[in-house]
PDB file of N, CA and C in Angstrom:
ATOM      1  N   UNK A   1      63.460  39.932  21.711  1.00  0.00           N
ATOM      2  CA  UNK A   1      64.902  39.892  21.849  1.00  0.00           C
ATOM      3  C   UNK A   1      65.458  41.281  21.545  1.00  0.00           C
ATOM      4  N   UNK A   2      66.323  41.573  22.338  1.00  0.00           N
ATOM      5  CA  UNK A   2      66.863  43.323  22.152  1.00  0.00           C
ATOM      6  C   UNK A   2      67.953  42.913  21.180  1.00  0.00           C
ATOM      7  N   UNK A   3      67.913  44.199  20.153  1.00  0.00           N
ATOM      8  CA  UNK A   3      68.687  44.530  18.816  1.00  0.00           C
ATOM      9  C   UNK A   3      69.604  45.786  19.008  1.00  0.00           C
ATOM     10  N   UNK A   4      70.646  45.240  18.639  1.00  0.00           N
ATOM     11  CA  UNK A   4      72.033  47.027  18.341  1.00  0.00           C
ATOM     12  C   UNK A   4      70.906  47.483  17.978  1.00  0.00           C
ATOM     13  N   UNK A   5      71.164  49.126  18.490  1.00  0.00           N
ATOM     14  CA  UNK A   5      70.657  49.792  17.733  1.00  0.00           C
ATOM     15  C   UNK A   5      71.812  50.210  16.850  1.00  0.00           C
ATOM     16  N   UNK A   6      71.527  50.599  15.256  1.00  0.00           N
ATOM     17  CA  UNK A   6      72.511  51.780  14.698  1.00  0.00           C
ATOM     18  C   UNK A   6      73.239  52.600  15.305  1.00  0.00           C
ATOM     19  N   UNK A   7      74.364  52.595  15.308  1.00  0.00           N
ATOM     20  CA  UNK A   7      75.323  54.079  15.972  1.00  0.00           C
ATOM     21  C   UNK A   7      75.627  54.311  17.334  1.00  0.00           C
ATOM     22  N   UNK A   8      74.925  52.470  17.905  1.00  0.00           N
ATOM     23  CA  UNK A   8      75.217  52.517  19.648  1.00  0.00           C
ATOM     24  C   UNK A   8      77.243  52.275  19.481  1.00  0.00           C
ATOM     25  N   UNK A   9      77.209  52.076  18.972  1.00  0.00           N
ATOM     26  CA  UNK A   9      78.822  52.317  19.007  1.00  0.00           C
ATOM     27  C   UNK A   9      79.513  53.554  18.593  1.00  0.00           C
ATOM     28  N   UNK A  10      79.107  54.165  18.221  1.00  0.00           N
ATOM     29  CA  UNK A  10      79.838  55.368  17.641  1.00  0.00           C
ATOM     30  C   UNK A  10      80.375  56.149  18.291  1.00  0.00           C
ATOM     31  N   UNK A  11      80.549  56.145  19.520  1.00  0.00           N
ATOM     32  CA  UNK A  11      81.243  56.813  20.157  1.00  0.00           C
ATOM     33  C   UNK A  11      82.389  55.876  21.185  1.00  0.00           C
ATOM     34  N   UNK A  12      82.951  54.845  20.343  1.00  0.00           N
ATOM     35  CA  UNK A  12      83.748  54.072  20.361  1.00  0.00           C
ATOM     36  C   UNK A  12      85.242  54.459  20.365  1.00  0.00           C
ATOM     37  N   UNK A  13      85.492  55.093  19.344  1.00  0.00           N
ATOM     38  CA  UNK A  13      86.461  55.074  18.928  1.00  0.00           C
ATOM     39  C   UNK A  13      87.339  56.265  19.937  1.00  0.00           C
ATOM     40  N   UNK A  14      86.648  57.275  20.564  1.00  0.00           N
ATOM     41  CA  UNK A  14      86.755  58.301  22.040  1.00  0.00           C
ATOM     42  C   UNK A  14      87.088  57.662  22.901  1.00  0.00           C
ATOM     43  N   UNK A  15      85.997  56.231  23.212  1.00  0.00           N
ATOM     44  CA  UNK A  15      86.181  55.723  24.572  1.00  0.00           C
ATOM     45  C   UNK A  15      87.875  54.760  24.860  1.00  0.00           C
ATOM     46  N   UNK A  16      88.683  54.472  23.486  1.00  0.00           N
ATOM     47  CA  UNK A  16      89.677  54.162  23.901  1.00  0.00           C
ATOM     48  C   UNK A  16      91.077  54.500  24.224  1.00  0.00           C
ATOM     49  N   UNK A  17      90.311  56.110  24.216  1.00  0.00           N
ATOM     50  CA  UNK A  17      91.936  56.690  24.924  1.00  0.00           C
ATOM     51  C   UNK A  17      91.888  56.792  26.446  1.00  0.00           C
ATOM     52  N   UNK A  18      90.988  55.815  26.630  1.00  0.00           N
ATOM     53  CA  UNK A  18      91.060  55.513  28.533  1.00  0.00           C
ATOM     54  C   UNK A  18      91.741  54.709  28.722  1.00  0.00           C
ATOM     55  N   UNK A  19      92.216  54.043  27.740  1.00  0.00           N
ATOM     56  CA  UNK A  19      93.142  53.034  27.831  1.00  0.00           C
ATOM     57  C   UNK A  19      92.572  51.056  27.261  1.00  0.00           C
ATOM     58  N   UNK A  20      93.177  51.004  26.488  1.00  0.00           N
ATOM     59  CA  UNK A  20      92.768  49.578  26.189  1.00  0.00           C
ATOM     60  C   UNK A  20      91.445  50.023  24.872  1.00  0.00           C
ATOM     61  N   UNK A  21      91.567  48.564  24.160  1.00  0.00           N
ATOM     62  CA  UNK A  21      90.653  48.672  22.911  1.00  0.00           C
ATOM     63  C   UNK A  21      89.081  48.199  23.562  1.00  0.00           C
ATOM     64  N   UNK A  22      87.993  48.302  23.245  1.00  0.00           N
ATOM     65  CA  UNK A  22      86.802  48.265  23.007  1.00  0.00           C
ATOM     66  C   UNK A  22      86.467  46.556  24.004  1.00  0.00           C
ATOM     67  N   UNK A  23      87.063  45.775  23.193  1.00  0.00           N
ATOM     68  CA  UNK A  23      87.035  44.438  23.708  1.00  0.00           C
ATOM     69  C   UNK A  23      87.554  44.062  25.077  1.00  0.00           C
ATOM     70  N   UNK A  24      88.468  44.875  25.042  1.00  0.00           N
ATOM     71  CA  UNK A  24      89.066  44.514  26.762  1.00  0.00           C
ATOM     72  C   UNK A  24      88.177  45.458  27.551  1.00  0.00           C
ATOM     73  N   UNK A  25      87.548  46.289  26.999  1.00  0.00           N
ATOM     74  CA  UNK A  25      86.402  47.054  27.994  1.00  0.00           C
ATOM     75  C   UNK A  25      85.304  46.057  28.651  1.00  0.00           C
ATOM     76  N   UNK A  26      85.090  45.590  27.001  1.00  0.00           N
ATOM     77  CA  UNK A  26      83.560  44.839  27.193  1.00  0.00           C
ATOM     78  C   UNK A  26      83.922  43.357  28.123  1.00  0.00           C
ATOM     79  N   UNK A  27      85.241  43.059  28.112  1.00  0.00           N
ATOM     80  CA  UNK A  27      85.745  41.786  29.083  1.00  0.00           C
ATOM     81  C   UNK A  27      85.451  41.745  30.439  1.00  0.00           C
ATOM     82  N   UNK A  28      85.989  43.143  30.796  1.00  0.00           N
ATOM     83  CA  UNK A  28      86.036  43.996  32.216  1.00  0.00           C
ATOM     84  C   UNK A  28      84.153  43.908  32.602  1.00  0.00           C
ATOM     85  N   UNK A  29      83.774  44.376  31.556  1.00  0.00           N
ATOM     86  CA  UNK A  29      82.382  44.384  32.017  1.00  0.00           C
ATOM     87  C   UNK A  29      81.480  43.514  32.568  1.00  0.00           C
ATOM     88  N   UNK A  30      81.747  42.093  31.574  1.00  0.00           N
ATOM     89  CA  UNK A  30      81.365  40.601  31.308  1.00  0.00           C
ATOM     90  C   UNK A  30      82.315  40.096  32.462  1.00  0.00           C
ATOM     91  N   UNK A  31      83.280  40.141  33.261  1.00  0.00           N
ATOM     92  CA  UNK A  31      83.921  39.965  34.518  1.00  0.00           C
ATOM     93  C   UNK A  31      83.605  39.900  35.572  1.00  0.00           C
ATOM     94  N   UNK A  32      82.596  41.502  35.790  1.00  0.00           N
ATOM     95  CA  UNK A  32      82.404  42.164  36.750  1.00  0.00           C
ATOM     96  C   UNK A  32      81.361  41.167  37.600  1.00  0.00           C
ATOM     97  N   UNK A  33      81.369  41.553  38.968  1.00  0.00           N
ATOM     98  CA  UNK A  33      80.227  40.566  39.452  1.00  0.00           C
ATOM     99  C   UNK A  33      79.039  41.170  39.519  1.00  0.00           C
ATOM    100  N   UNK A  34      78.451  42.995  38.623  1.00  0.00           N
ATOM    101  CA  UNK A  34      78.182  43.428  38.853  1.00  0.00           C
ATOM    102  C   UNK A  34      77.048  42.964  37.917  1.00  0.00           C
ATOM    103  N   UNK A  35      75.627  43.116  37.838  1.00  0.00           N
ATOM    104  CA  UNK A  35      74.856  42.929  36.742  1.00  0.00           C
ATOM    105  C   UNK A  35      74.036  43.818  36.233  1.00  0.00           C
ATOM    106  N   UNK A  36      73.268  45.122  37.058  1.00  0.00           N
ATOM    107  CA  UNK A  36      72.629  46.023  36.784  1.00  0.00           C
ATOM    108  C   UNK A  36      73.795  46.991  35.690  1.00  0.00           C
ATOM    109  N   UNK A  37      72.532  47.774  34.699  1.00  0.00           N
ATOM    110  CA  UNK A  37      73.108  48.645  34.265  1.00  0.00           C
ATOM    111  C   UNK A  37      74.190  49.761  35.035  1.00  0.00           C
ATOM    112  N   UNK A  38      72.860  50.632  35.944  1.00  0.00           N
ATOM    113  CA  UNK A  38      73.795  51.335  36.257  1.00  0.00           C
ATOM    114  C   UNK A  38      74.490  51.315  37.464  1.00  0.00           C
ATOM    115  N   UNK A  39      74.692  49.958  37.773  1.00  0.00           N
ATOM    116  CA  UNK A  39      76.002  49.904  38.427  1.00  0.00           C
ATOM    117  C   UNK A  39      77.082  49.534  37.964  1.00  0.00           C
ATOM    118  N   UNK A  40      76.954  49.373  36.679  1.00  0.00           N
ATOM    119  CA  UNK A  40      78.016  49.165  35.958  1.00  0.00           C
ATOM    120  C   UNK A  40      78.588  50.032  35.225  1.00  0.00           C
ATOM    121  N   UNK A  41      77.362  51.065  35.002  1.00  0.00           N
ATOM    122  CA  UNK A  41      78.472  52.081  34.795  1.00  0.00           C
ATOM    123  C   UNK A  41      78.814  53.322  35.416  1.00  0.00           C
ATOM    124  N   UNK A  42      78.068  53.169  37.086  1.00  0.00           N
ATOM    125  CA  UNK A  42      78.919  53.992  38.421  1.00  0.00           C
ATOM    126  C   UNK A  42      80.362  53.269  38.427  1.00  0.00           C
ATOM    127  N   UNK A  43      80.611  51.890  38.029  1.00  0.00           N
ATOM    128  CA  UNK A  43      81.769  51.275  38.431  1.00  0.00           C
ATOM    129  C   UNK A  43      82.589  51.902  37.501  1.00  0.00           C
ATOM    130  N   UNK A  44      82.461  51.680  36.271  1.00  0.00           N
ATOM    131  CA  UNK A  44      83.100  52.159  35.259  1.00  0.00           C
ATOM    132  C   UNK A  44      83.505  53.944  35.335  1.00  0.00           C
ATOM    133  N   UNK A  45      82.684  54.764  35.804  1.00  0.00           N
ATOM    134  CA  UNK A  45      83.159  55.901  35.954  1.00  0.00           C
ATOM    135  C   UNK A  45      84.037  55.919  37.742  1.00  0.00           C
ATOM    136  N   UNK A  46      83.644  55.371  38.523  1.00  0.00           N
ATOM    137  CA  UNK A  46      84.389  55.212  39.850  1.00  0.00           C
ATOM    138  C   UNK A  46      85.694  54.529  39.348  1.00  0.00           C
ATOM    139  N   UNK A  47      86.044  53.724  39.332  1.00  0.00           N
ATOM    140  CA  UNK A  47      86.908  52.736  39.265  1.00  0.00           C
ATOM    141  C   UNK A  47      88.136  52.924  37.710  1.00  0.00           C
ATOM    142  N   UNK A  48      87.517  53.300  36.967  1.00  0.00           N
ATOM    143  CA  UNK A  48      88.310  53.468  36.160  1.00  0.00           C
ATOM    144  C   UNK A  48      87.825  54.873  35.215  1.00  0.00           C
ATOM    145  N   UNK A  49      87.864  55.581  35.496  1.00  0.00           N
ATOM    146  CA  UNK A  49      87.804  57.221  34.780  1.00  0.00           C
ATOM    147  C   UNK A  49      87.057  57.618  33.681  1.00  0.00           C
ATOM    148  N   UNK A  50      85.971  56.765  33.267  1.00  0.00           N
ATOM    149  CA  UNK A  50      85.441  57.141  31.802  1.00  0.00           C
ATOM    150  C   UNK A  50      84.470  58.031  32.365  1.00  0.00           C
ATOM    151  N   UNK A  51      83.895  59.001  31.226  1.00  0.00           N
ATOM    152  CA  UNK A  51      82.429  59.909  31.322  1.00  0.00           C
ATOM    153  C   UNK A  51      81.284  58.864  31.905  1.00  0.00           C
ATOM    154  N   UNK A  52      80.474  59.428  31.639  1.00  0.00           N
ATOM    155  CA  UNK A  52      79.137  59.271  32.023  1.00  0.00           C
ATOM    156  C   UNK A  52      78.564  57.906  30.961  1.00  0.00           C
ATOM    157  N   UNK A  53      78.770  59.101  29.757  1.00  0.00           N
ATOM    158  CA  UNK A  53      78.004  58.647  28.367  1.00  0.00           C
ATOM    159  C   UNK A  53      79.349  57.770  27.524  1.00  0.00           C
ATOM    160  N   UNK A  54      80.316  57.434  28.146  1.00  0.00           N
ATOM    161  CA  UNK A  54      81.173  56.489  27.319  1.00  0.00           C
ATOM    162  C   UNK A  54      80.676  55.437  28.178  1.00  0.00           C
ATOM    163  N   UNK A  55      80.715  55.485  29.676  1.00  0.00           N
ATOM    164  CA  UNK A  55      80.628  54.064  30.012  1.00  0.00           C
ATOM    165  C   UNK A  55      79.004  54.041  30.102  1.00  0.00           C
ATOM    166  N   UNK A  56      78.212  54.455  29.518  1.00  0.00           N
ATOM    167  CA  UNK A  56      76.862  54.262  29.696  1.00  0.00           C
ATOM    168  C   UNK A  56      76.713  53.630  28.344  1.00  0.00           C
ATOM    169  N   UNK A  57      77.201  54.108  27.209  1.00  0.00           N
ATOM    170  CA  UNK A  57      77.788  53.237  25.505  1.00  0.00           C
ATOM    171  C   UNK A  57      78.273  51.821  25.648  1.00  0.00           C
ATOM    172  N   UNK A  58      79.178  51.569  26.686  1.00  0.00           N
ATOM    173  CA  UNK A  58      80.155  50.497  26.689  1.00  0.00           C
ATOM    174  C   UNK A  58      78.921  49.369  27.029  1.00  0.00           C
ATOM    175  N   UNK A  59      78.364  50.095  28.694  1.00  0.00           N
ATOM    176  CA  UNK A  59      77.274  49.169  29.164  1.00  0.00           C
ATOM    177  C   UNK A  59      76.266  48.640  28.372  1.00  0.00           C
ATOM    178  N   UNK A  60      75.840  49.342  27.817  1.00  0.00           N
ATOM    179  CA  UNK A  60      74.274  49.361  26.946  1.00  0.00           C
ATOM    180  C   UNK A  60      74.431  48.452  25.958  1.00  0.00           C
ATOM    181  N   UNK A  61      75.441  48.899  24.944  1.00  0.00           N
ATOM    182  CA  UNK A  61      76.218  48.136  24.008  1.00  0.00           C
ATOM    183  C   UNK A  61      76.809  45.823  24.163  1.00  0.00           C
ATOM    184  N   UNK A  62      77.380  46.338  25.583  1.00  0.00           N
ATOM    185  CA  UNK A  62      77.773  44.777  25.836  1.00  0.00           C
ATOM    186  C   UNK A  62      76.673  44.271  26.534  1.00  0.00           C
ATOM    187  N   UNK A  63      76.083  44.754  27.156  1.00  0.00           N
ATOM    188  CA  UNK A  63      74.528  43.971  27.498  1.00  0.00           C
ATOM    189  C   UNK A  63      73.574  43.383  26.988  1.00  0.00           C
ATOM    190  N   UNK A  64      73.556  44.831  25.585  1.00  0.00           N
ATOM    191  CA  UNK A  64      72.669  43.994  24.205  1.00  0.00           C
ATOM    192  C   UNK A  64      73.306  43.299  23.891  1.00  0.00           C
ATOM    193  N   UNK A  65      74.477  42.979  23.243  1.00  0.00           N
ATOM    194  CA  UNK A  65      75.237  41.922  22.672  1.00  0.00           C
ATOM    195  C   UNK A  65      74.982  41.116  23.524  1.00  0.00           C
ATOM    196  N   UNK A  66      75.254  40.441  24.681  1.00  0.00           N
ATOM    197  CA  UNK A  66      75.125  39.387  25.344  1.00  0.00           C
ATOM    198  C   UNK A  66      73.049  39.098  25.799  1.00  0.00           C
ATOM    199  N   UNK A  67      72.518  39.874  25.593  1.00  0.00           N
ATOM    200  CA  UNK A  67      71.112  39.736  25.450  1.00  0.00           C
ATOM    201  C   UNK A  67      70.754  38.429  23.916  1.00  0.00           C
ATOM    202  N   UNK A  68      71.410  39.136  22.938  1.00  0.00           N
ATOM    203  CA  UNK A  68      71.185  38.355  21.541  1.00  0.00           C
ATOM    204  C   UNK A  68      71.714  36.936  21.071  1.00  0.00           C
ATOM    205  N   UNK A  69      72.535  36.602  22.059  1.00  0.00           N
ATOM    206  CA  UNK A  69      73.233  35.213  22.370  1.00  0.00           C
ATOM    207  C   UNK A  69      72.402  34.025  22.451  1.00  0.00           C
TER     208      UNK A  69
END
């Protein structure tokens, strides 16, 4: 079963001056009809303006969480 790692969030608190808190990211994500990593976070940098490595955090991050469920 995949585990947070330590400090996969830490670059959290950057990613929400794109607008919206952390949770409404990870909603958007869990929404999407999209399921691969990185198309989720080509979408996330296409579609709505984040870096590379914020929406590659957001992805990685809500995937494990929903992996540990």
């Amino acid at each position: 079963m995949p585990t947070l790692r330590p400090g996969s969030g830490r670059q959290f608190p950057s990613i929400e001056k794109y607008g919206g808190p952390i949770a409404e990211w990870k909603e958007l994500i869990r929404d999407s009809p999209l399921t691969k990593h990185m198309e989720l976070v080509s979408w996330l940098k296409s579609e709505h303006g984040l870096g590379h490595g914020h929406a590659n955090a957001l992805v990685a991050h809500t995937l494990a969480e929903d992996a540990c469920k």
